[in-house]
C-alpha atoms as a PDB file:
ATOM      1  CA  UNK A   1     111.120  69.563  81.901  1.00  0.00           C
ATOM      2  CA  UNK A   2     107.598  67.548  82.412  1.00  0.00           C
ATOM      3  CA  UNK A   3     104.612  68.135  79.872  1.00  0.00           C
ATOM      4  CA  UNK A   4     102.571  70.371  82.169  1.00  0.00           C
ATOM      5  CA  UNK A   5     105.443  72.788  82.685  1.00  0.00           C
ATOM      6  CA  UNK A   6     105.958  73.244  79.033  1.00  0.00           C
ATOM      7  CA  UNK A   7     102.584  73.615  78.497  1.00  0.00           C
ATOM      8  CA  UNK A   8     102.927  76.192  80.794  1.00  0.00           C
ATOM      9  CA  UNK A   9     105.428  78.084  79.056  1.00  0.00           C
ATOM     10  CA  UNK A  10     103.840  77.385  75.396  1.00  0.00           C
ATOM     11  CA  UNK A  11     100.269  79.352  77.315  1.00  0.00           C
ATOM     12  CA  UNK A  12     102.573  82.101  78.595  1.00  0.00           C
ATOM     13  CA  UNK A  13     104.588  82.913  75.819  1.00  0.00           C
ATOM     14  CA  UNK A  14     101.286  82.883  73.867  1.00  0.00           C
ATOM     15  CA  UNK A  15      99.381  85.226  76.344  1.00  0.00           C
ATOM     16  CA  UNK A  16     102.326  87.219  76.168  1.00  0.00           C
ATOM     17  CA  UNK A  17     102.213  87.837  72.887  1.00  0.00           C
ATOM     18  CA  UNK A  18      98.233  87.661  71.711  1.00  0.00           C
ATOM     19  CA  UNK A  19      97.045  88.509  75.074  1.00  0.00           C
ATOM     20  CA  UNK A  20      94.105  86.749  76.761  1.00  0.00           C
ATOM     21  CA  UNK A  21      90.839  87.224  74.091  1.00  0.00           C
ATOM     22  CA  UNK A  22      93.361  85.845  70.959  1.00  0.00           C
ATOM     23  CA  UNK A  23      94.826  83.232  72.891  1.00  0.00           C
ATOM     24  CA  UNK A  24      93.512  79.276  71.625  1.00  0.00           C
ATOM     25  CA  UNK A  25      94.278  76.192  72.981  1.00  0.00           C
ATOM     26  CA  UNK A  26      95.540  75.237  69.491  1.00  0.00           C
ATOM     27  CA  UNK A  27      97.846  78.161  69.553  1.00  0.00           C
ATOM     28  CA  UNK A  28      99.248  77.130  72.881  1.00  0.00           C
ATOM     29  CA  UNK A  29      99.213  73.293  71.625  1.00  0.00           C
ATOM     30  CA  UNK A  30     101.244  74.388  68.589  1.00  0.00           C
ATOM     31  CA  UNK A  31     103.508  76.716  70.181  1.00  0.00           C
ATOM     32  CA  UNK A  32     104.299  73.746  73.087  1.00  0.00           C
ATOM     33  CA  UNK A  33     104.584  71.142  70.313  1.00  0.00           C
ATOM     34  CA  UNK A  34     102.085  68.812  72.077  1.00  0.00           C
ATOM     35  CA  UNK A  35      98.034  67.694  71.230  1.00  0.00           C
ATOM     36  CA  UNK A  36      95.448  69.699  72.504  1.00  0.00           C
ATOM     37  CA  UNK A  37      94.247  66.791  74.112  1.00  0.00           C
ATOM     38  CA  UNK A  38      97.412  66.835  76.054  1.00  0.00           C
ATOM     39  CA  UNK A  39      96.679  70.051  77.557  1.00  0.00           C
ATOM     40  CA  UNK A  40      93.249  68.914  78.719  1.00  0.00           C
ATOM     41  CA  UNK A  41      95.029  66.522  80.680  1.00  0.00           C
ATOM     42  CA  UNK A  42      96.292  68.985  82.919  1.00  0.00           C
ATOM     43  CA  UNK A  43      94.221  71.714  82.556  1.00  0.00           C
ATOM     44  CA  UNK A  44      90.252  71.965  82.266  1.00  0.00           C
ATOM     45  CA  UNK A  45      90.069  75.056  80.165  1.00  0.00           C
ATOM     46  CA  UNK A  46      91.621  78.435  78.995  1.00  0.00           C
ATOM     47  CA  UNK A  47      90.393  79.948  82.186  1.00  0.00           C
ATOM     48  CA  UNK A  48      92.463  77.185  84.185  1.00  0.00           C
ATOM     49  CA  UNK A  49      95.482  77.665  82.157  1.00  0.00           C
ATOM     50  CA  UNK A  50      95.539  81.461  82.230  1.00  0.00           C
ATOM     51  CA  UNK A  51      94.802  81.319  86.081  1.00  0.00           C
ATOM     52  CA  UNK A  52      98.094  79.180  86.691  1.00  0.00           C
ATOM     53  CA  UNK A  53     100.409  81.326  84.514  1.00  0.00           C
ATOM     54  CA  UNK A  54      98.807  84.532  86.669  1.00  0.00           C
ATOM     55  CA  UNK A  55      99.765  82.374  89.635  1.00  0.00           C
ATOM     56  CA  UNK A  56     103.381  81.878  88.317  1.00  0.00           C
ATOM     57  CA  UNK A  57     103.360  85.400  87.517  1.00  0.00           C
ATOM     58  CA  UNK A  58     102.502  86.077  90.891  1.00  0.00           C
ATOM     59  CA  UNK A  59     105.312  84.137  92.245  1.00  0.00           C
ATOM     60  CA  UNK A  60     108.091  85.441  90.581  1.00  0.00           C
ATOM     61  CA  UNK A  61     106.990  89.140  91.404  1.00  0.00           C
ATOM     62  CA  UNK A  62     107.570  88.419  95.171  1.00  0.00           C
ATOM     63  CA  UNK A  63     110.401  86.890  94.714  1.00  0.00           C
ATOM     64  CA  UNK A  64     111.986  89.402  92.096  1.00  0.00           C
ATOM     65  CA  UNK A  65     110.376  92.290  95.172  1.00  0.00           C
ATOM     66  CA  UNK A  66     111.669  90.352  97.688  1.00  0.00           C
ATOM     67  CA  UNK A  67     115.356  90.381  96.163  1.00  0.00           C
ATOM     68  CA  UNK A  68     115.691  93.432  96.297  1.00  0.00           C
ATOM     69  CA  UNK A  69     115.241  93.632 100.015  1.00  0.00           C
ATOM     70  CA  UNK A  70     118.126  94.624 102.344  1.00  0.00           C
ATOM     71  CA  UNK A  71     118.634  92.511 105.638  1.00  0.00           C
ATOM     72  CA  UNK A  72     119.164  95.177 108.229  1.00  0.00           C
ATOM     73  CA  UNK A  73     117.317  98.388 106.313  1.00  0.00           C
ATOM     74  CA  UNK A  74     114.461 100.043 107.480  1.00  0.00           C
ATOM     75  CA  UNK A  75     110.969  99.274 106.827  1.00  0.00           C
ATOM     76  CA  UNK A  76     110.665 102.344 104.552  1.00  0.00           C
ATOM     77  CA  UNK A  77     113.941 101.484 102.743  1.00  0.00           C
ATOM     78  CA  UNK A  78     112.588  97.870 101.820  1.00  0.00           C
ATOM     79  CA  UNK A  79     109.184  98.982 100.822  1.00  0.00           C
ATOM     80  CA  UNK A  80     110.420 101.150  98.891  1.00  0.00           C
ATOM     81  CA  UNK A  81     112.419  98.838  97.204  1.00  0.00           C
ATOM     82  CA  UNK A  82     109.938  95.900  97.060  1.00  0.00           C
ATOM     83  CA  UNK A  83     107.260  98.411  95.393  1.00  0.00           C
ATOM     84  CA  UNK A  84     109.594  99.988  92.827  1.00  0.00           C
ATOM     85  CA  UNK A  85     110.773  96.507  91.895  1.00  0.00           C
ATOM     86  CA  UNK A  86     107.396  95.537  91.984  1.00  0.00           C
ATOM     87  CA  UNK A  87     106.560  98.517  89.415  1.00  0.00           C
ATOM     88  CA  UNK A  88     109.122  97.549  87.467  1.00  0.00           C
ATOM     89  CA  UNK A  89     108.321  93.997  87.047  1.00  0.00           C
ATOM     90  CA  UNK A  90     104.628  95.576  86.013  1.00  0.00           C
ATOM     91  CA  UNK A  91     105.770  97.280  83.182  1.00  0.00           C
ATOM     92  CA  UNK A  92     108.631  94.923  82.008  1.00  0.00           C
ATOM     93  CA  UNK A  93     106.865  91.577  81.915  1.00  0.00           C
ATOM     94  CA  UNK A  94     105.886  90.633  78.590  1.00  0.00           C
ATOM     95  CA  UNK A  95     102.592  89.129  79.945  1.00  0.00           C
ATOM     96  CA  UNK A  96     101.950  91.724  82.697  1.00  0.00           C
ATOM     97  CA  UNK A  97     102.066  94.553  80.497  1.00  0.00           C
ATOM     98  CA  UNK A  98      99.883  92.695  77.570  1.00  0.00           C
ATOM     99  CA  UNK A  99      97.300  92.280  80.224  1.00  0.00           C
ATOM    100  CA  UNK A 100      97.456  95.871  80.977  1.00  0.00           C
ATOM    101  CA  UNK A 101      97.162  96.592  77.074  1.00  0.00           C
ATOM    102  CA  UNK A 102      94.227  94.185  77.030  1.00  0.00           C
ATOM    103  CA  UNK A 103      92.551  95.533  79.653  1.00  0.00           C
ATOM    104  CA  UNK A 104      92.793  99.088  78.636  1.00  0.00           C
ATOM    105  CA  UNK A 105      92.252  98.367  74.618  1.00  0.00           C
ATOM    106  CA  UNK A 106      89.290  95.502  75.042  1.00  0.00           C
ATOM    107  CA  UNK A 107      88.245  95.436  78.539  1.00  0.00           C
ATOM    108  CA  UNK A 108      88.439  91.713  78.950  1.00  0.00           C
ATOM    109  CA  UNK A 109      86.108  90.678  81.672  1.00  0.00           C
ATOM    110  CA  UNK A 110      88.619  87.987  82.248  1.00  0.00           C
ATOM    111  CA  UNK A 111      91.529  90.125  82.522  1.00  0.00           C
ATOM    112  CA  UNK A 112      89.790  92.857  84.428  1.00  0.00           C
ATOM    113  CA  UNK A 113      89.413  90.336  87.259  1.00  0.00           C
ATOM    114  CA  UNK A 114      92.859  88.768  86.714  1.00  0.00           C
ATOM    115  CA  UNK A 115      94.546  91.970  87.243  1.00  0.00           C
ATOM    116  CA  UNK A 116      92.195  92.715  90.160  1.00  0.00           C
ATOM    117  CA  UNK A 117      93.444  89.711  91.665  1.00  0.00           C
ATOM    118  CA  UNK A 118      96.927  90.923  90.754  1.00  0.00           C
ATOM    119  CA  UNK A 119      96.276  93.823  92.826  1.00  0.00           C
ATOM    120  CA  UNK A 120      94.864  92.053  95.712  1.00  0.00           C
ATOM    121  CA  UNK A 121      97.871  90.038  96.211  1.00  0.00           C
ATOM    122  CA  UNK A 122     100.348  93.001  96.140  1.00  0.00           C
ATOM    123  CA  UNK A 123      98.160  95.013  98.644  1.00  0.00           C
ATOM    124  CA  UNK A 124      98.130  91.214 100.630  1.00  0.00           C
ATOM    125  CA  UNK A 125     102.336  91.160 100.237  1.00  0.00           C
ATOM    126  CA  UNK A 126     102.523  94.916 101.195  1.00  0.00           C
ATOM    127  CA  UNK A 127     100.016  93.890 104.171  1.00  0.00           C
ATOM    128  CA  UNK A 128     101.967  91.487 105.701  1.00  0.00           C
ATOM    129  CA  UNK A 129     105.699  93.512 105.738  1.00  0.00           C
ATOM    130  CA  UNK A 130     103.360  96.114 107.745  1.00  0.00           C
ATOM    131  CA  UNK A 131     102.265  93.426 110.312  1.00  0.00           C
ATOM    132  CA  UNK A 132     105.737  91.943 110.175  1.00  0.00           C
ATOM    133  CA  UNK A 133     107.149  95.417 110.802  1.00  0.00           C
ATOM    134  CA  UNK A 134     104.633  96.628 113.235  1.00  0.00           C
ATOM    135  CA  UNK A 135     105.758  93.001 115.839  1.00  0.00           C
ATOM    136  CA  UNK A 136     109.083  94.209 115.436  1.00  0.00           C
ATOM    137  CA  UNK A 137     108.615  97.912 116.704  1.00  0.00           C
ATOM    138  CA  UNK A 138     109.314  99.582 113.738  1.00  0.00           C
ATOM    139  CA  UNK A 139     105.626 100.586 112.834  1.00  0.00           C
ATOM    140  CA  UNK A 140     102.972 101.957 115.118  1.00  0.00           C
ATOM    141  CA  UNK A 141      99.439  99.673 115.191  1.00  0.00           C
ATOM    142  CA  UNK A 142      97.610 100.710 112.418  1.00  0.00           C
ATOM    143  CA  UNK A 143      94.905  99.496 109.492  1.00  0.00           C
ATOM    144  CA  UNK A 144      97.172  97.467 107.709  1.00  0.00           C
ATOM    145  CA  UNK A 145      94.895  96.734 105.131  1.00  0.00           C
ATOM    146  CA  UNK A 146      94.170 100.255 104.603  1.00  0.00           C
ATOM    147  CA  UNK A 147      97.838 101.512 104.959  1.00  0.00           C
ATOM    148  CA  UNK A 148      99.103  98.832 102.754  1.00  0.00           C
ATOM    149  CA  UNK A 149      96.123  99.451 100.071  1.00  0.00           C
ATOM    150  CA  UNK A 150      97.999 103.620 100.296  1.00  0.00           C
ATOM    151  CA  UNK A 151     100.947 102.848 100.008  1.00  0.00           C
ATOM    152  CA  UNK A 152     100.511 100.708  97.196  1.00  0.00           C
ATOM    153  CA  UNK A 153      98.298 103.457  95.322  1.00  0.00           C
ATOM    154  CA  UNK A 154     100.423 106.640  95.985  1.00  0.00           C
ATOM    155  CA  UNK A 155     103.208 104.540  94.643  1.00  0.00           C
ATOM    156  CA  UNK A 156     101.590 103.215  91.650  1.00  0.00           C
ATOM    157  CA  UNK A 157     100.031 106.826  91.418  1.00  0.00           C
ATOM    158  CA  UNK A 158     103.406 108.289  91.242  1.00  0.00           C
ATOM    159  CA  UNK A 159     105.543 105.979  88.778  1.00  0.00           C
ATOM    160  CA  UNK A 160     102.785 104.741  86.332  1.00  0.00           C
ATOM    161  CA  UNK A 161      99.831 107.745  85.964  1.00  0.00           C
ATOM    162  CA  UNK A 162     102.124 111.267  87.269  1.00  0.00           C
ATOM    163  CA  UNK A 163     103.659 110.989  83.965  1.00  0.00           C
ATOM    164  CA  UNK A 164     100.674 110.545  81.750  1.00  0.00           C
ATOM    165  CA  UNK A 165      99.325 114.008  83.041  1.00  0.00           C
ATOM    166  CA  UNK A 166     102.642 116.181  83.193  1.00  0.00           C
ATOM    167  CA  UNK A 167     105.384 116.820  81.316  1.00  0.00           C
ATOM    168  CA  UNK A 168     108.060 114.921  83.025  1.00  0.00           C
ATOM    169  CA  UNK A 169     108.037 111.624  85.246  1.00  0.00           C
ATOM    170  CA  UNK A 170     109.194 112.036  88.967  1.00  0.00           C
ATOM    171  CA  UNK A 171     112.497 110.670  89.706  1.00  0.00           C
ATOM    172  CA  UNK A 172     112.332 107.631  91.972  1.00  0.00           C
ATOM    173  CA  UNK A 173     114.663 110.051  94.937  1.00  0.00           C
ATOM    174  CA  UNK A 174     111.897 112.401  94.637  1.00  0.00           C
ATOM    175  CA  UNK A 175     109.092 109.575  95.524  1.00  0.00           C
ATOM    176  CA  UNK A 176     111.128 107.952  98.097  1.00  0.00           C
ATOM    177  CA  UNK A 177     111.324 111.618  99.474  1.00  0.00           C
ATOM    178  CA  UNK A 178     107.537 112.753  99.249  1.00  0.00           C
ATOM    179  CA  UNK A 179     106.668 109.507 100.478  1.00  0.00           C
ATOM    180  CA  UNK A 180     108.790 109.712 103.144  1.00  0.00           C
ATOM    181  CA  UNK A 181     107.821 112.922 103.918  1.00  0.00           C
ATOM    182  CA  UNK A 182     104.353 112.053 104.141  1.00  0.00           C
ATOM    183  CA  UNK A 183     102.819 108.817 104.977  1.00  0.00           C
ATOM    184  CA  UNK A 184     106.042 106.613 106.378  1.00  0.00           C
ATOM    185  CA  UNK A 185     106.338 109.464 108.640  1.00  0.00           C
ATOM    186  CA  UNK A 186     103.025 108.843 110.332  1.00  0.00           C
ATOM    187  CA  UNK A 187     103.554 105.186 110.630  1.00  0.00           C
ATOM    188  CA  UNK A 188     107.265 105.457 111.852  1.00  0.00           C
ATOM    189  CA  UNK A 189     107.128 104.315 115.396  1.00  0.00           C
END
């Protein structure tokens, strides 16, 4: 494994575990067994560093989403596949969910915008299976950028926030089915 890469994993494992505001370079230096200097070699700052783990982080949460896809299943099967795995990935990754602590504990202006970005790219992922789906035939024209920014939100709405205001969380049958129900059913072509 090169220098950066490790330097890489040193930052992550750190963010993961102090989250973004606790985070030094000397931690990260320490933790990759390397001089600070060395990671100012490769990267310019914290901000740099942090922004290429997010990017990482990025990366493996298509690819984890995209996994899970089915060759042959419907649109609504796969994106509802992709989004639950995405959902999952959200709330088991040790550095996604710190950021999530982070931003709801300390409101870290840097955070805030990383997981903005976070969302941005999902909605941009979600975006592009509509277009992709819609040049096939299996989706009717539409605002992708809205649909994709709805679908995204009623899912999110359903798995992380239902349960924090009732009593029990939905099952993921029952989403599929609402969803289903509801807004794949107007976009079905």
């Amino acid at each position: 494994m090169d220098r950066r890469q490790e330097i890489l994993e040193a930052a992550a494992k750190s963010f993961s575990l102090f989250g973004y505001k606790a985070t030094t370079m000397d931690q990260v230096a320490k933790i990759a067994n390397v001089g600070k200097g060395t990671i100012y070699t490769f990267f310019a700052n914290k901000e740099e560093l942090f922004n290429a783990i997010v990017l990482q982080m990025i990366e493996e949460m298509r690819a984890v989403s995209d996994a899970v896809a089915v060759e042959g299943a419907s649109f609504e099967q796969n994106a509802h596949a992709r989004l639950m795995q995405m959902l999952k990935f959200r709330k088991t990754h040790l550095l996604y969910a710190k950021l999530i602590d982070e931003e709801k504990e300390l409101r870290t202006p840097a955070v805030i915008e990383v997981l903005s970005t976070i969302e941005q790219e999902i909605v941009s992922y979600v975006r592009a299976k509509i277009e992709r789906a819609i040049e096939k035939g299996e989706l009717k024209p539409c605002d992708t950028e809205l649909v994709a920014y709805l679908i995204f939100k009623a899912y999110l709405a359903f798995v992380v926030d239902w349960g924090k205001t009732h009593d029990e969380e939905l099952s993921e049958e029952r989403i599929a089915g609402l969803l289903s129900g509801t807004i794949f059913k107007g976009l079905l072509a």
